[in-house]
C-alpha atoms as a PDB file:
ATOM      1  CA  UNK A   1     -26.989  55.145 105.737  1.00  0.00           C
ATOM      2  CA  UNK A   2     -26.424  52.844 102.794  1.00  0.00           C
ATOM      3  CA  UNK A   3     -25.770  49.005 104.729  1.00  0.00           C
ATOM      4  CA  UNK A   4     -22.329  48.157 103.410  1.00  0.00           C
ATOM      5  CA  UNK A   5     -21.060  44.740 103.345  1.00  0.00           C
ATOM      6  CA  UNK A   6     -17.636  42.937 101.778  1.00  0.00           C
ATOM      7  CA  UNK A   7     -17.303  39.370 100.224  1.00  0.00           C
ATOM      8  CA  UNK A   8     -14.014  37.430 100.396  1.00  0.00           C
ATOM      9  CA  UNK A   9     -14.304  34.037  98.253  1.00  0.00           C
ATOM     10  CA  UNK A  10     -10.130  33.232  97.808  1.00  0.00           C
ATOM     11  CA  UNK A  11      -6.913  34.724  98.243  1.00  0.00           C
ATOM     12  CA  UNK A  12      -6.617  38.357  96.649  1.00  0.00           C
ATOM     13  CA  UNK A  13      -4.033  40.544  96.171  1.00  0.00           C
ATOM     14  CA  UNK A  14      -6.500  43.407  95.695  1.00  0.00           C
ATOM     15  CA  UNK A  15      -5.924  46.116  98.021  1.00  0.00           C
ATOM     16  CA  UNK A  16      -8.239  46.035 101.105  1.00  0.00           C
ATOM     17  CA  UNK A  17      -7.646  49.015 103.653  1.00  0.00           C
ATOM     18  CA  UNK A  18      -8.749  48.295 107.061  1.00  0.00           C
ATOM     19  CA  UNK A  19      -9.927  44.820 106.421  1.00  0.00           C
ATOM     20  CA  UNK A  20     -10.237  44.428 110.091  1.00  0.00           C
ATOM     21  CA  UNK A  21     -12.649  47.817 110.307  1.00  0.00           C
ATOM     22  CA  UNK A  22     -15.045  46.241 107.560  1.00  0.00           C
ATOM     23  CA  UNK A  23     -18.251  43.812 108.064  1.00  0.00           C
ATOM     24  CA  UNK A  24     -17.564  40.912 106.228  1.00  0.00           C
ATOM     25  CA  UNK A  25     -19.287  37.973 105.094  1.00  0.00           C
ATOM     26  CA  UNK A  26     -17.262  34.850 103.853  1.00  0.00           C
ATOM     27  CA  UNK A  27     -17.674  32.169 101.080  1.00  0.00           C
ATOM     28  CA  UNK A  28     -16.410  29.004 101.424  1.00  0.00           C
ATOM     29  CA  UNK A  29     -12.221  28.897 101.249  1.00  0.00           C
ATOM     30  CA  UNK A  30     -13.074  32.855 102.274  1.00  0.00           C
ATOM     31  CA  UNK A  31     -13.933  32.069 105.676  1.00  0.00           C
ATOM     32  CA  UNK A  32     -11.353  30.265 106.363  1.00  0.00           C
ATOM     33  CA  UNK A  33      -8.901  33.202 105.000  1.00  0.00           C
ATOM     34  CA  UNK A  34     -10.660  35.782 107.041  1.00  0.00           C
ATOM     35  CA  UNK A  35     -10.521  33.865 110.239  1.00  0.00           C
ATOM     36  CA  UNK A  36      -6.636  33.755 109.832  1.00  0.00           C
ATOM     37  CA  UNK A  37      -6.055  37.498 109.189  1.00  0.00           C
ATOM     38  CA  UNK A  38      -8.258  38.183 112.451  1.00  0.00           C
ATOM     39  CA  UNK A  39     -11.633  38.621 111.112  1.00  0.00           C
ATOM     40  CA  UNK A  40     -14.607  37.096 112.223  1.00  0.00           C
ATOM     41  CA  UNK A  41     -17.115  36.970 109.400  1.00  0.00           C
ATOM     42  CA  UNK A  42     -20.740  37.940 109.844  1.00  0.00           C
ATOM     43  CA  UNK A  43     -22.123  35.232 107.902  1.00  0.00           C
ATOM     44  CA  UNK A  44     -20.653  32.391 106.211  1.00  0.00           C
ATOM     45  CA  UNK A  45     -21.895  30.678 102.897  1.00  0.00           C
ATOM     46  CA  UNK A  46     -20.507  27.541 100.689  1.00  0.00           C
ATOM     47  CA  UNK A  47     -20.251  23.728 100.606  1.00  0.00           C
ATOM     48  CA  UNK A  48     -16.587  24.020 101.945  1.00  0.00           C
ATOM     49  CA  UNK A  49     -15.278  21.880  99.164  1.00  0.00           C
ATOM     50  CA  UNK A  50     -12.436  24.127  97.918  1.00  0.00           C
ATOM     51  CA  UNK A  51     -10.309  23.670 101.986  1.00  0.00           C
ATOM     52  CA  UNK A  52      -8.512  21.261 103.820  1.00  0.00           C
ATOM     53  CA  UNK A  53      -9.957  18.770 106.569  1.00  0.00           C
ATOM     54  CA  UNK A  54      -7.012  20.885 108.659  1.00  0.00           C
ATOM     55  CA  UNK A  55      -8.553  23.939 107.331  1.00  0.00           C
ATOM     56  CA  UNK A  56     -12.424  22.997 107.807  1.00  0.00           C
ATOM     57  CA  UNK A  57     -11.395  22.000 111.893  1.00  0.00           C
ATOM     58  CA  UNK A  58      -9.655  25.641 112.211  1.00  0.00           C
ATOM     59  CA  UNK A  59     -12.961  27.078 110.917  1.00  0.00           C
ATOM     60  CA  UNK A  60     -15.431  24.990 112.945  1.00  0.00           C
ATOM     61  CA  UNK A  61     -13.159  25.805 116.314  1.00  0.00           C
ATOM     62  CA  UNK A  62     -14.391  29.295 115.612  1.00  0.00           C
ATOM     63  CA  UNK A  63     -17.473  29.133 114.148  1.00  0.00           C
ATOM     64  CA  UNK A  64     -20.643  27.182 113.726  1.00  0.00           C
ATOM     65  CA  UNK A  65     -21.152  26.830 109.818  1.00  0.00           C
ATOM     66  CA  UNK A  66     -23.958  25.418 107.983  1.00  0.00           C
ATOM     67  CA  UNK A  67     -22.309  23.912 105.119  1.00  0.00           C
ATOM     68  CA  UNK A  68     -24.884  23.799 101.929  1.00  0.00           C
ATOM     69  CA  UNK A  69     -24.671  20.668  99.723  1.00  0.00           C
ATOM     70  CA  UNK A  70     -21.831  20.144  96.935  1.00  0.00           C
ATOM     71  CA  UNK A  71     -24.824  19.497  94.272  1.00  0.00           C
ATOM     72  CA  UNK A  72     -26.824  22.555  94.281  1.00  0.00           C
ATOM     73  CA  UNK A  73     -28.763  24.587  91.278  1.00  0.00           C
ATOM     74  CA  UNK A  74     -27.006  28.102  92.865  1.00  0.00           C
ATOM     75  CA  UNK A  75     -22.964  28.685  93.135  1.00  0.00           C
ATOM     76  CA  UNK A  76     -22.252  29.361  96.615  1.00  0.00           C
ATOM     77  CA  UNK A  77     -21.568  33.026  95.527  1.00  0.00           C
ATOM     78  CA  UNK A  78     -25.394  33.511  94.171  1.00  0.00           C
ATOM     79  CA  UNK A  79     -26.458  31.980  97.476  1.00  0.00           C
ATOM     80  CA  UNK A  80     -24.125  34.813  99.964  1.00  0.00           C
ATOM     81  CA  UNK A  81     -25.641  37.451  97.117  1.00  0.00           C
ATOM     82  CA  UNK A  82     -29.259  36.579  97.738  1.00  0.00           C
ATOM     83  CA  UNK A  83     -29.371  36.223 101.286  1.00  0.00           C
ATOM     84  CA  UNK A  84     -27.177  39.802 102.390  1.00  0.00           C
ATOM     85  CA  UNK A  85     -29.383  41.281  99.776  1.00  0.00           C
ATOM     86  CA  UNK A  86     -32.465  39.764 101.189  1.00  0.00           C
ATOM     87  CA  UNK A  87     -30.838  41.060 104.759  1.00  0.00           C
ATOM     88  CA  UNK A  88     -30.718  44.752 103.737  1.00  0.00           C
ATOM     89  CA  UNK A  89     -27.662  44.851 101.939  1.00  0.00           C
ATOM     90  CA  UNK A  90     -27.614  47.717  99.024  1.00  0.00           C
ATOM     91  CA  UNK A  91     -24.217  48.020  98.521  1.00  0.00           C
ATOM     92  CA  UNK A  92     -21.537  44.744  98.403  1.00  0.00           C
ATOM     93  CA  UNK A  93     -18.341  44.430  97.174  1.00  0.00           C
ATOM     94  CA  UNK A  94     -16.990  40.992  96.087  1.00  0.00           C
ATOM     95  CA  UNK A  95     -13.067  39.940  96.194  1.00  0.00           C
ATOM     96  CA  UNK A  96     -11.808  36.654  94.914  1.00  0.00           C
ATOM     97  CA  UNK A  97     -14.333  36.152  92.432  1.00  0.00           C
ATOM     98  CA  UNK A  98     -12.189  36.483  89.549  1.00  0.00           C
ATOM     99  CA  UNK A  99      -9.140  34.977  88.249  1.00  0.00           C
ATOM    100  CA  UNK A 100      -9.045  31.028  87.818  1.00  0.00           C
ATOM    101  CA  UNK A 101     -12.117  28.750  86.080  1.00  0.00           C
ATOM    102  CA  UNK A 102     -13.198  31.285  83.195  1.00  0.00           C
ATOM    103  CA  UNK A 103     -16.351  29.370  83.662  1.00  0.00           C
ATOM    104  CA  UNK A 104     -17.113  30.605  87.606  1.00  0.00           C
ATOM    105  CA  UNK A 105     -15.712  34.367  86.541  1.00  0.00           C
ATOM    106  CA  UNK A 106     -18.719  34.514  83.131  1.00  0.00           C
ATOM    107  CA  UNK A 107     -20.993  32.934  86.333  1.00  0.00           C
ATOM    108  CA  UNK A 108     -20.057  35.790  88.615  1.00  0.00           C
ATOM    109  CA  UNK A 109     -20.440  38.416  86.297  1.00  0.00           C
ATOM    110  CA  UNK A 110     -23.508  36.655  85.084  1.00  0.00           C
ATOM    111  CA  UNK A 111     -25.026  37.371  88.719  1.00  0.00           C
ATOM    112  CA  UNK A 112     -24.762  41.078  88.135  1.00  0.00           C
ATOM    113  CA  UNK A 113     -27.923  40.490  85.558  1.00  0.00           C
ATOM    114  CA  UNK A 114     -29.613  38.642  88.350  1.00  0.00           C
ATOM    115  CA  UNK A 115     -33.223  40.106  88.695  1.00  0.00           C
ATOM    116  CA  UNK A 116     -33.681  39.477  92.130  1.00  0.00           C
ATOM    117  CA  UNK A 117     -30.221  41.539  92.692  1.00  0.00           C
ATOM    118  CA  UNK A 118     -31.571  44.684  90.934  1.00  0.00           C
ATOM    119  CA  UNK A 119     -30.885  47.843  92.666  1.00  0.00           C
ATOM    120  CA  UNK A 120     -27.734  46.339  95.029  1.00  0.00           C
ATOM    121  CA  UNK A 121     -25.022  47.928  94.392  1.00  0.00           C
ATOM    122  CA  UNK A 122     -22.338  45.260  93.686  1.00  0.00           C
ATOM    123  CA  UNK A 123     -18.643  45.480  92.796  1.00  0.00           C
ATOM    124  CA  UNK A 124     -16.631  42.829  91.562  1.00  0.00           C
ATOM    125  CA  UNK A 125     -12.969  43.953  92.554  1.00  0.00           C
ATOM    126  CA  UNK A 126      -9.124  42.863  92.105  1.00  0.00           C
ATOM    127  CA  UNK A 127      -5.831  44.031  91.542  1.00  0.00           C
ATOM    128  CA  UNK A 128      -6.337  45.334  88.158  1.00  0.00           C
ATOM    129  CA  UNK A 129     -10.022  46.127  88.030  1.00  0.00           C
ATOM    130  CA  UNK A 130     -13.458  47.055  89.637  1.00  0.00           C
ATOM    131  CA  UNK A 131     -16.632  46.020  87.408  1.00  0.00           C
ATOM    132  CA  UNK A 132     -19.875  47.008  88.337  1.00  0.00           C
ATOM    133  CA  UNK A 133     -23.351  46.693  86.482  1.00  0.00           C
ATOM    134  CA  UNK A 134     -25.187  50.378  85.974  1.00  0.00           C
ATOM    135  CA  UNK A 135     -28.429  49.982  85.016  1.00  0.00           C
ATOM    136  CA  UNK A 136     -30.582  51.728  82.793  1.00  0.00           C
ATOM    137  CA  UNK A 137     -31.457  55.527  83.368  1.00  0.00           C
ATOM    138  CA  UNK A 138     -28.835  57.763  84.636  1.00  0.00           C
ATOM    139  CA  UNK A 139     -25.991  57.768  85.932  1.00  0.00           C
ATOM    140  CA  UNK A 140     -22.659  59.648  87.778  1.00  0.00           C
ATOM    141  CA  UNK A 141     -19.799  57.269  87.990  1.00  0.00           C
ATOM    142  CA  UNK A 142     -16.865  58.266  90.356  1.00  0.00           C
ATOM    143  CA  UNK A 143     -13.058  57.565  88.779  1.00  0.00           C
ATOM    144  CA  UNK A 144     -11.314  55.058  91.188  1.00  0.00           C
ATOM    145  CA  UNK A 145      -8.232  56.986  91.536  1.00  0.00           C
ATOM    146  CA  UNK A 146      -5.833  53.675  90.944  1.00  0.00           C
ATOM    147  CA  UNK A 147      -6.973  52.777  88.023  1.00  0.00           C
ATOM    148  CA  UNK A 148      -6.490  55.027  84.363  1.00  0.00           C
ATOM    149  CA  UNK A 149      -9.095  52.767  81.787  1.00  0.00           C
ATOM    150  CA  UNK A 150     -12.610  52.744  81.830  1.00  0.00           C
ATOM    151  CA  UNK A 151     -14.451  50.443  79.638  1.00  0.00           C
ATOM    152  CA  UNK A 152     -18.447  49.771  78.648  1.00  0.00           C
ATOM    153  CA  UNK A 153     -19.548  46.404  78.042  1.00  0.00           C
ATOM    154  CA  UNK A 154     -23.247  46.169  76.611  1.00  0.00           C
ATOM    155  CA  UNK A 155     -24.936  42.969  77.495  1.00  0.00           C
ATOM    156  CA  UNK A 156     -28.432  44.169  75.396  1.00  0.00           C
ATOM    157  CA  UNK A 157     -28.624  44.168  71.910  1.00  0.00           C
ATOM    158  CA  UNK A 158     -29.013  47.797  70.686  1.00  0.00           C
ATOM    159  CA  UNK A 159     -28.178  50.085  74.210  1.00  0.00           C
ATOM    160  CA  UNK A 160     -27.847  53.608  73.398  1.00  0.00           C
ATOM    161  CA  UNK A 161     -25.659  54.862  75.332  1.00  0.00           C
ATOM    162  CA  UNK A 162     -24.200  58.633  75.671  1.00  0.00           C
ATOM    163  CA  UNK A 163     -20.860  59.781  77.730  1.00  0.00           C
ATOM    164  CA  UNK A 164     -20.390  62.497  78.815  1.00  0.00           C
ATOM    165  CA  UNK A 165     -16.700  63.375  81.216  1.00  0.00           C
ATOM    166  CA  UNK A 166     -14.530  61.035  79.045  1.00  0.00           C
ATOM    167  CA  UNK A 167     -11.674  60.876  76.672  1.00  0.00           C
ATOM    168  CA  UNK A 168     -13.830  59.866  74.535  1.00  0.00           C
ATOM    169  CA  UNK A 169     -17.588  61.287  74.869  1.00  0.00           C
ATOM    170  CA  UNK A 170     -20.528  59.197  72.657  1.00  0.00           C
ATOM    171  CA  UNK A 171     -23.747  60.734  72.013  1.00  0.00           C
ATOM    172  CA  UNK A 172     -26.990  58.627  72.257  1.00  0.00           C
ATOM    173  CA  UNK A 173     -24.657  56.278  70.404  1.00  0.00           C
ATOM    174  CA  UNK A 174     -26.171  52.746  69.777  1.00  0.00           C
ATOM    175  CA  UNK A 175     -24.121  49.447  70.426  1.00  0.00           C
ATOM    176  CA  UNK A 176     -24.111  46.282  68.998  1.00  0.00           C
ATOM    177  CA  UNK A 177     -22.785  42.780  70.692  1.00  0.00           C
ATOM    178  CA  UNK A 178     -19.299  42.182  69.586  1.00  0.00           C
ATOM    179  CA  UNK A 179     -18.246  45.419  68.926  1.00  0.00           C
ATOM    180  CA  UNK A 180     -15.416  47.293  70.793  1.00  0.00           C
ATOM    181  CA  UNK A 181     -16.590  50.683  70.380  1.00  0.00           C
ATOM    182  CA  UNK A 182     -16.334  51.023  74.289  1.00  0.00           C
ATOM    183  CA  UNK A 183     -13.395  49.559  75.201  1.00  0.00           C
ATOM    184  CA  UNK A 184     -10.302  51.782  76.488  1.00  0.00           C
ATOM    185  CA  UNK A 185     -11.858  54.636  77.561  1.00  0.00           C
ATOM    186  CA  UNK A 186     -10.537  57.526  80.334  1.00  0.00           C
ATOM    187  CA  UNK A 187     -12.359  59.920  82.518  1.00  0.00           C
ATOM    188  CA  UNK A 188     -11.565  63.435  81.813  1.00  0.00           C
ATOM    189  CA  UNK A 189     -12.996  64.419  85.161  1.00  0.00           C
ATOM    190  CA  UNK A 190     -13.275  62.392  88.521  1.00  0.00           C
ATOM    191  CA  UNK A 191     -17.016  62.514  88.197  1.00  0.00           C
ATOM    192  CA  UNK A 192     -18.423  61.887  84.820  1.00  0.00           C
ATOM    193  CA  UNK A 193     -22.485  61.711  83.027  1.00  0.00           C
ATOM    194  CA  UNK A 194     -23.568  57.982  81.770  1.00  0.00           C
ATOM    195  CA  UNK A 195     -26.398  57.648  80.333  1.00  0.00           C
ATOM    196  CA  UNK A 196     -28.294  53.791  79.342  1.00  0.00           C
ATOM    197  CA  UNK A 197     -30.988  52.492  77.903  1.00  0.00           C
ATOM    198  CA  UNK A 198     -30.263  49.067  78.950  1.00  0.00           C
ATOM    199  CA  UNK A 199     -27.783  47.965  82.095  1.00  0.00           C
ATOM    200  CA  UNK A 200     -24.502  48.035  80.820  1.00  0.00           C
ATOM    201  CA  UNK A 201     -21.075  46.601  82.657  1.00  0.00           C
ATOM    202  CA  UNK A 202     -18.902  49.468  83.535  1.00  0.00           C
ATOM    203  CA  UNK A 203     -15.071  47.941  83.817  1.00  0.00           C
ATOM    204  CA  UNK A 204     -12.327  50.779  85.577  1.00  0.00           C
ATOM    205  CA  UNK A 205      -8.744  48.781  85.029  1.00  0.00           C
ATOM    206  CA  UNK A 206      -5.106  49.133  84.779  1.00  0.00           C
ATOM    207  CA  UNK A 207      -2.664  47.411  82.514  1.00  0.00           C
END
């Protein structure tokens, strides 16, 4: 069985079921949100820089924390990816990671292309969207039955990419950087056929 594991980082109004059934790991104000709805993270991460002395004493009543310094070369968010990844962790999905600095959401995507993260399956998820990196070869994505769009962003220079399953289906179709060729697409069928020759961001959303 595939070692599941969920990030909180901030508040989210993304919709969680069963938070309390889930293993979770929290980053820095995400502990602190977890320990209030009733969960006990697994493993904590962060410099704690983004709570409240009142909120930092709530956490440390509860839990022994390890807080990393403020002036680091990784975001606290690279760090919790790294070490559940290095822990066994092939699947993660991440929740309060967008929304906010535009610099820290281009960062979080950004650790998607992380080479030491290749073959974990990571989600970046929130109210309006789940965005996940597919990497090259083949591949079956499932529709997430609350959202209707389905986008492609390349991230490589010259992907060739083919569709198969969607509104609109390419064929070994070759993409460029700044083109929006692959924006606003819809599955036809809950599963669908993608095929890469580079990873590629895959972006399910609503209005």
């Amino acid at each position: 069985m595939t070692m599941h594991i969920n990030i909180l980082i901030r508040e989210t109004d993304a919709p969680i079921p069963d938070m309390k059934d889930l293993h979770w790991a929290g980053v820095d104000r995400g502990v602190y949100l977890l320990l209030e709805a009733g969960v006990t993270p697994l493993f904590t991460y962060g410099d704690f820089d983004s709570i409240s002395e009142a909120e930092r004493r709530y956490i440390e009543e509860k839990l022994d924390i390890n807080p990393v310094e403020s002036e680091k070369d990784d975001t606290d968010l690279e760090i919790a990816l790294l070490d559940l990844a290095g822990k066994g962790y092939a699947s993660i999905d991440v929740y309060g990671a967008t929304g906010g600095r535009l610099d820290h959401l281009f960062g979080n995507v950004q650790l998607l292309l992380n080479p030491d993260l290749a073959g974990v399956g990571i989600r970046i998820i929130d109210p309006q969207n789940v965005l996940e990196l597919l990497g090259e070869g083949e591949h079956a994505p499932v529709r997430d039955g609350r959202m209707k769009y389905v986008s492609f962003i390349p991230v490589f220079q010259n992907t060739v990419l083919t569709l198969d399953g969607f509104k609109y289906p390419l064929d070994s179709s070759r993409l460029t950087l700044g083109s929006t060729l692959t924006i606003s697409n819809e599955f036809t069928h809950e599963k669908a056929y993608v095929k890469t020759s580079q990873p590629i961001l895959m972006i399910q959303s609503n209005d």
